[in-house]
N, C-alpha and C. Protein backbone atom coordinates (compact mmCIF):
# COMPACT_ATOMS: atom_id res chain seq x y z
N UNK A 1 -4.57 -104.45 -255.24
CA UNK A 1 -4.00 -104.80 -253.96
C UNK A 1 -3.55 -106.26 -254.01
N UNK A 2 -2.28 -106.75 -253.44
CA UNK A 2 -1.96 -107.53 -253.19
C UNK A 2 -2.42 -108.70 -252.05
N UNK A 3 -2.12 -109.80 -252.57
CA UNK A 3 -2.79 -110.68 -251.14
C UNK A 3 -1.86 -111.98 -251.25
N UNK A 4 -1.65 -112.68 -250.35
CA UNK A 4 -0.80 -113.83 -249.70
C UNK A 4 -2.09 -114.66 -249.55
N UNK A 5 -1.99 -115.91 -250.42
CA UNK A 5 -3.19 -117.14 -250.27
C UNK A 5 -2.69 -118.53 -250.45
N UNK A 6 -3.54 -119.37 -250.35
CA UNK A 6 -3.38 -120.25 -250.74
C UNK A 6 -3.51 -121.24 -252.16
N UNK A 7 -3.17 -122.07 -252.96
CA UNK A 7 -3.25 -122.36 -253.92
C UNK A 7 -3.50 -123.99 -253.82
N UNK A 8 -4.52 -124.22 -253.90
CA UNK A 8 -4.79 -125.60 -254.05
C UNK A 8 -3.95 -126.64 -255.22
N UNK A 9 -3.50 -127.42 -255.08
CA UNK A 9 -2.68 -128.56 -255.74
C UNK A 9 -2.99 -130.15 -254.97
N UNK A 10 -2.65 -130.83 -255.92
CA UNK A 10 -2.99 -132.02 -255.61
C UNK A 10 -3.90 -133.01 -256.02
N UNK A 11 -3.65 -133.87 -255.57
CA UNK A 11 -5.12 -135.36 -256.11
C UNK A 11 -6.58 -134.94 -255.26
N UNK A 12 -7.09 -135.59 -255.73
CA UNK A 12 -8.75 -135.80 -254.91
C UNK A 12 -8.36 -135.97 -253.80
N UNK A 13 -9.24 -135.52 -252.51
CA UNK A 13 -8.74 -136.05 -251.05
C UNK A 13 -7.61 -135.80 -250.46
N UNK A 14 -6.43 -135.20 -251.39
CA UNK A 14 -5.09 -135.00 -250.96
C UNK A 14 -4.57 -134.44 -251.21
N UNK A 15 -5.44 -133.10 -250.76
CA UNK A 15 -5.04 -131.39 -250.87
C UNK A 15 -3.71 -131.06 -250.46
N UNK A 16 -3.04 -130.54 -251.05
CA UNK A 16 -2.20 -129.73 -250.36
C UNK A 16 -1.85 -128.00 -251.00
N UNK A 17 -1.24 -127.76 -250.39
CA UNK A 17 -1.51 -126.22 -251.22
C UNK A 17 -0.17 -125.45 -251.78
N UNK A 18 0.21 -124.70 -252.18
CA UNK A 18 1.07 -123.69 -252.35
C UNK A 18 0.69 -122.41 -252.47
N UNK A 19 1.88 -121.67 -251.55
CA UNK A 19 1.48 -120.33 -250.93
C UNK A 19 2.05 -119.47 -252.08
N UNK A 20 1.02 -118.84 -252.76
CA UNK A 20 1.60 -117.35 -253.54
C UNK A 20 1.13 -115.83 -253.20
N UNK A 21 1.73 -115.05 -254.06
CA UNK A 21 1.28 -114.11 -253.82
C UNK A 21 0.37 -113.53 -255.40
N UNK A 22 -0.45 -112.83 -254.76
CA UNK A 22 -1.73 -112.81 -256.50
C UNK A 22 -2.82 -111.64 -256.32
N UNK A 23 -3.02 -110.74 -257.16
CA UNK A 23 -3.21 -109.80 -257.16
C UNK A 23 -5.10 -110.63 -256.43
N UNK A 24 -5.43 -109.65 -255.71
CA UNK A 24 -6.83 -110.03 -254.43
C UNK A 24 -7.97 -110.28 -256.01
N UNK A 25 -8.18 -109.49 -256.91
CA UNK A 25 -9.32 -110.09 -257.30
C UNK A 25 -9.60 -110.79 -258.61
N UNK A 26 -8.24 -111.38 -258.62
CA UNK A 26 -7.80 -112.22 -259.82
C UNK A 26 -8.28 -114.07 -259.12
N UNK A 27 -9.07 -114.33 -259.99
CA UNK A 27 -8.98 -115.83 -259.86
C UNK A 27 -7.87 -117.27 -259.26
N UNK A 28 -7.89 -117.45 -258.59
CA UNK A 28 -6.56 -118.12 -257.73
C UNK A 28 -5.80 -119.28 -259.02
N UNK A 29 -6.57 -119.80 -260.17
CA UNK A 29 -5.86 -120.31 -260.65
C UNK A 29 -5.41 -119.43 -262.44
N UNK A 30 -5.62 -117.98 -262.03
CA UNK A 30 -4.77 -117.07 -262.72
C UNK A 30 -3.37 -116.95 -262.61
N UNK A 31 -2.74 -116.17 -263.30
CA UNK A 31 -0.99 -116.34 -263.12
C UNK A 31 -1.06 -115.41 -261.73
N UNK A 32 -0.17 -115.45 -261.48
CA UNK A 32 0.60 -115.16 -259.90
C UNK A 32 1.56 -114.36 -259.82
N UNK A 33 2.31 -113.83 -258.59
CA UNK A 33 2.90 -112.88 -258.67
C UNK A 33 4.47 -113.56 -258.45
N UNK A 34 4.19 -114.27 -257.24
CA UNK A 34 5.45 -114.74 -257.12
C UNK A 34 4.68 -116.33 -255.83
N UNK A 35 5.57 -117.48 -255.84
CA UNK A 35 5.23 -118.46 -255.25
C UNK A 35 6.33 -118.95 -253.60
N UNK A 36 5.73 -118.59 -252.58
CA UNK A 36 6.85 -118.52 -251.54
C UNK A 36 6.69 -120.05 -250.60
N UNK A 37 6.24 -121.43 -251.12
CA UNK A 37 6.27 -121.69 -250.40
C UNK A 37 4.62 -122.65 -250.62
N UNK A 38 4.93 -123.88 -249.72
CA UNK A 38 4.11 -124.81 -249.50
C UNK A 38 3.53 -125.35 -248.12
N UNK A 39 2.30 -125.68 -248.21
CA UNK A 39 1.73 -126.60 -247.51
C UNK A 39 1.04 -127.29 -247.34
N UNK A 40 1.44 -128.39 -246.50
CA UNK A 40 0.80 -129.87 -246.47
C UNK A 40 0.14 -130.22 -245.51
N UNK A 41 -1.37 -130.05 -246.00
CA UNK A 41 -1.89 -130.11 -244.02
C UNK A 41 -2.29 -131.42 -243.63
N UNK A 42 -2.36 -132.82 -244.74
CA UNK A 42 -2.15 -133.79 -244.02
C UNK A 42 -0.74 -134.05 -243.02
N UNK A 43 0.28 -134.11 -243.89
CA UNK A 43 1.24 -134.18 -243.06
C UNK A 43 1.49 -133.48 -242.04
N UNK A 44 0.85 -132.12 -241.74
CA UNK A 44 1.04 -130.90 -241.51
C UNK A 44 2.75 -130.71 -241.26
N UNK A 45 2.91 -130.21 -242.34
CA UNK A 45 4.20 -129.83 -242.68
C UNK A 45 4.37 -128.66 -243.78
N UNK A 46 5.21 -127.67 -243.78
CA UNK A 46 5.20 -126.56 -244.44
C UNK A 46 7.08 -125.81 -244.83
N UNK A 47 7.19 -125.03 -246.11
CA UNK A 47 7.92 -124.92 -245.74
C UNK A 47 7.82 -123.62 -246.54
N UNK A 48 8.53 -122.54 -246.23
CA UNK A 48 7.91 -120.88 -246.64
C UNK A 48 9.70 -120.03 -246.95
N UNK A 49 9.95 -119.23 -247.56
CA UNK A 49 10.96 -118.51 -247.92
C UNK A 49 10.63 -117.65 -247.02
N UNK A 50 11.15 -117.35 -245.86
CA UNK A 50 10.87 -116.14 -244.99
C UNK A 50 11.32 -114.77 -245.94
N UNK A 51 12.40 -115.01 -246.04
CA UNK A 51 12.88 -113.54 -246.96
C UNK A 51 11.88 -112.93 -248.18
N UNK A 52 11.76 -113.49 -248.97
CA UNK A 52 10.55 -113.06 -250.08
C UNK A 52 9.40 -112.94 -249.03
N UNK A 53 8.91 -113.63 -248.21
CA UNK A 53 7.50 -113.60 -247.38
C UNK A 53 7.59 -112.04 -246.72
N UNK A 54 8.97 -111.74 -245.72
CA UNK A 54 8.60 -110.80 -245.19
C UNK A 54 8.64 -109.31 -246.38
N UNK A 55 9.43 -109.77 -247.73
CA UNK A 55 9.56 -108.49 -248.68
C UNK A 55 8.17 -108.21 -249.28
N UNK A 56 7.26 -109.20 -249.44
CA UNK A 56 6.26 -109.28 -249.75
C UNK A 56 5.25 -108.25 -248.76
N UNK A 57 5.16 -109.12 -247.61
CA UNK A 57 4.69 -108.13 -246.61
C UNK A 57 4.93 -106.64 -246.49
N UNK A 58 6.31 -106.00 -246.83
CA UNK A 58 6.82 -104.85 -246.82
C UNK A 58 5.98 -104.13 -247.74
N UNK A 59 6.16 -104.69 -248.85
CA UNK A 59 5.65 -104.23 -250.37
C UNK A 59 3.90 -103.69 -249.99
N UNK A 60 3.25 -104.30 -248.88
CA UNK A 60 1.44 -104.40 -249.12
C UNK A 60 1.09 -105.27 -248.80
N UNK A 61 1.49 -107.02 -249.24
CA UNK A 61 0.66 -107.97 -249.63
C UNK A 61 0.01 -108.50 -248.29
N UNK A 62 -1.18 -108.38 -248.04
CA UNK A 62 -2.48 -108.56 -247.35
C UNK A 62 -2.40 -110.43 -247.26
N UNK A 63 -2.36 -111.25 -246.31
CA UNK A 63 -2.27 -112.43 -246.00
C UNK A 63 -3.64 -113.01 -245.87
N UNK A 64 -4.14 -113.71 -246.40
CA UNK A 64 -5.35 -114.35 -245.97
C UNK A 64 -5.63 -114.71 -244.27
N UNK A 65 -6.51 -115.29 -243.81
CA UNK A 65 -6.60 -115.43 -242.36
C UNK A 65 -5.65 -116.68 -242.29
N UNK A 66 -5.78 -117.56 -243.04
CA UNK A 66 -5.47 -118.80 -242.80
C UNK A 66 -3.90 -118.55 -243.02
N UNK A 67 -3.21 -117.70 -244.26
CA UNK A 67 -1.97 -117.96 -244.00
C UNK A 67 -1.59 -117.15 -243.05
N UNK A 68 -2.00 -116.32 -242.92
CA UNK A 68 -1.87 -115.29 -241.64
C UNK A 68 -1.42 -116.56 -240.44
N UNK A 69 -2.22 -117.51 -239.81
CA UNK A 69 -1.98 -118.46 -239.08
C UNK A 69 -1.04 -119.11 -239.11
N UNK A 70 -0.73 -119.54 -240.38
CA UNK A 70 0.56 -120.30 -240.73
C UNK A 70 1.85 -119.28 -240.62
N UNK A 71 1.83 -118.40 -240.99
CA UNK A 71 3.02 -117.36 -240.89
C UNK A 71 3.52 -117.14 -239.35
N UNK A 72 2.22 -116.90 -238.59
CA UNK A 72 2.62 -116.58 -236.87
C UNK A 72 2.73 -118.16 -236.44
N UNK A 73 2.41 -119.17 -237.00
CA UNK A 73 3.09 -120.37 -236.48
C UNK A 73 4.69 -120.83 -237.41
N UNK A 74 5.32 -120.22 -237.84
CA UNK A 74 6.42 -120.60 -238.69
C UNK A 74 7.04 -119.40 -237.91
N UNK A 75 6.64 -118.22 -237.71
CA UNK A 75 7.51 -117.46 -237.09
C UNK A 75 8.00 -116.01 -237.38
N UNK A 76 7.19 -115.67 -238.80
CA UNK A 76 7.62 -114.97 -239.74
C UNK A 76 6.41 -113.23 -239.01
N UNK A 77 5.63 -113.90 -238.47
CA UNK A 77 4.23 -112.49 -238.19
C UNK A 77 4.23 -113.37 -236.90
N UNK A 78 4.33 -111.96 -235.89
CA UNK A 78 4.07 -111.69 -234.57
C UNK A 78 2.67 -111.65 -233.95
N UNK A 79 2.00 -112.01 -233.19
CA UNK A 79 0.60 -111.43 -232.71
C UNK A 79 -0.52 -112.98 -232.30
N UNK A 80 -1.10 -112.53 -232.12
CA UNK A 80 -2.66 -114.15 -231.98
C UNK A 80 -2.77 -114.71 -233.26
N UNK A 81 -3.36 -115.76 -233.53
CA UNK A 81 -3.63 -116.49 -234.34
C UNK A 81 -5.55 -115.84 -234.72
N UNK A 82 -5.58 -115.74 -235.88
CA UNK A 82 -7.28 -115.43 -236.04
C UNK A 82 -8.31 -116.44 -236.02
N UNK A 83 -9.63 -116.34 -235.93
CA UNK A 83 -10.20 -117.34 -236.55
C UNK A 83 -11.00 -117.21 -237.71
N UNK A 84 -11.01 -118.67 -237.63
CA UNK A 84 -10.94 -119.12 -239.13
C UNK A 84 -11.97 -119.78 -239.04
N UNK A 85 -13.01 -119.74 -240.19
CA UNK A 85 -14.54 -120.42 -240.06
C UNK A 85 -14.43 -120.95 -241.29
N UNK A 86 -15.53 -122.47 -241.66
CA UNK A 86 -16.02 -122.83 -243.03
C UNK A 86 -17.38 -121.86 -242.74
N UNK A 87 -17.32 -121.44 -244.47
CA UNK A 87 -18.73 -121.01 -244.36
C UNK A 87 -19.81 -121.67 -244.62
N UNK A 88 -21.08 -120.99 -243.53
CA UNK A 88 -22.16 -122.53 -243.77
C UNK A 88 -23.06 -122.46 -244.74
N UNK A 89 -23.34 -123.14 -245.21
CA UNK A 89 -23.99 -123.48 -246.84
C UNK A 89 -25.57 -123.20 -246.67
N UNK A 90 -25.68 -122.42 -247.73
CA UNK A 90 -27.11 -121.51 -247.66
C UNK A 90 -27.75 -122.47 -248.46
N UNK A 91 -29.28 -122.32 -247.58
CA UNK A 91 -30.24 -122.93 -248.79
C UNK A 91 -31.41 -122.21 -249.04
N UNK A 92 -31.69 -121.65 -250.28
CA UNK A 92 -32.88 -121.06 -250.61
C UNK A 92 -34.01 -121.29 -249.97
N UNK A 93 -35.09 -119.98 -249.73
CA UNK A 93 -35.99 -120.50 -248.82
C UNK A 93 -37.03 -119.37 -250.18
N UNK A 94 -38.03 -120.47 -250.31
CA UNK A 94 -39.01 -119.78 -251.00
C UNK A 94 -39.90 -118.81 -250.44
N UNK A 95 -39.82 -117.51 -250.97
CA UNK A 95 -40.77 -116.56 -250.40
C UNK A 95 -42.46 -116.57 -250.32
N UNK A 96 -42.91 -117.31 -251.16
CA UNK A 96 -43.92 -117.46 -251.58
C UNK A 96 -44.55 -118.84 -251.72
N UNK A 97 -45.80 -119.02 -250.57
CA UNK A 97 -46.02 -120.02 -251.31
C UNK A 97 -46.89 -120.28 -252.54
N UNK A 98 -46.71 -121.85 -252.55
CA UNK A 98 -47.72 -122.07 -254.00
C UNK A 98 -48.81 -122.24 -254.01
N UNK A 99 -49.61 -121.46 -255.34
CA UNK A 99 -51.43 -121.69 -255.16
C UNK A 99 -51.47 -123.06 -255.30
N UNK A 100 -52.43 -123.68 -254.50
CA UNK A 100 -52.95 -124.97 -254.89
C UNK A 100 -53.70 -125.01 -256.02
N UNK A 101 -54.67 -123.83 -255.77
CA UNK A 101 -55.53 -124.50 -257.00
C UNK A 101 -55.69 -122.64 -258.04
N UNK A 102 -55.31 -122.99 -258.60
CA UNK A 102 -55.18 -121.85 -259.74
C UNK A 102 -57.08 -121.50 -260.58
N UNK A 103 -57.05 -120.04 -260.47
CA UNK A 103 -58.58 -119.70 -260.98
C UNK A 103 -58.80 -119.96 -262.40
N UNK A 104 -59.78 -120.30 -262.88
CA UNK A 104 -59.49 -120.28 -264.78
C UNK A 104 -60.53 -119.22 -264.84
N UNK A 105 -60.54 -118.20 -265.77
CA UNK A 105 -61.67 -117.52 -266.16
C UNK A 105 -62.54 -118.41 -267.19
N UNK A 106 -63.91 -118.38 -267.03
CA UNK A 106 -64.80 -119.18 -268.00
C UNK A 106 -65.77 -117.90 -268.42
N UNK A 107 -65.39 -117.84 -269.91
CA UNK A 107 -66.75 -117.22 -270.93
C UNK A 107 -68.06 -117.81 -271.04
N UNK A 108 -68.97 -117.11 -270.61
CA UNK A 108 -70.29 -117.50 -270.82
C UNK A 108 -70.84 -117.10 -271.57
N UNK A 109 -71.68 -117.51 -272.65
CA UNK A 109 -72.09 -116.80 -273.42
C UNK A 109 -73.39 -117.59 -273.88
C-alpha cells in the first residue's frame, strides 16, 4: 500500500521536509516512489504539484495525518483538518521489586 509522507531534510534545528510518495512499510529514507513537493514549517511555506498529488490519490496513496492537513490547507483534499499528536515518551516501570538482602545457603557439617 501506498502512503503520502513526509521526508525529513535539512540541518540540525532546521527541519524542513519533502513530500513523497513511498510504499507504507518501507523505511522513509528508502527510495521512493515519486517526490510531489515541499515543506517548510519554519517559514511555513509549502509548495505541492497538485496534479501528481491528486493522481496519486486516485491511484490509493493513503496521506499521513499531517499531510492530510497540509493538502486540505493548500486546497487539494476537501473535509476537517485531523488531529495530530506527539507521542508521549514511555518510561519503563519495573515490575518487580528488588530483594534487599539475598539468602545464601550455608553447609553445615
Amino acid at each position: 500500500m501506498l502512503a503520502i509522507k513526509f521526508k525529513r531534510v535539512g540541518k540540525k534545528h532546521q527541519a524542513s521536509f519533502r513530500i513523497i510518495v513511498i510504499e507504507k512499510r518501507l523505511k522513509i529514507n528508502s527510495r521512493f516512489t515519486a517526490d510531489l513537493g515541499w515543506f517548510n514549517p519554519r517559514q511555513d511555506s509549502f509548495k505541492i504539484s497538485e496534479e501528481e498529488a491528486n493522481h496519486w490519490l486516485k491511484v490509493g496513496a493513503q496521506p499521513t495525518d499531517s499531510v492530510y492537513n497540509l493538502f486540505v490547507r493548500a486546497g487539494i483534499l476537501k473535509g476537517p483538518k485531523k488531529a495530530v499528536h506527539k507521542k508521549p515518551k514511555t518510561r519503563e516501570v519495573a515490575t518487580e521489586k528488588p530483594k534487599t538482602q539475598v539468602e545464601i545457603p550455608v553447609d553445615k557439617k
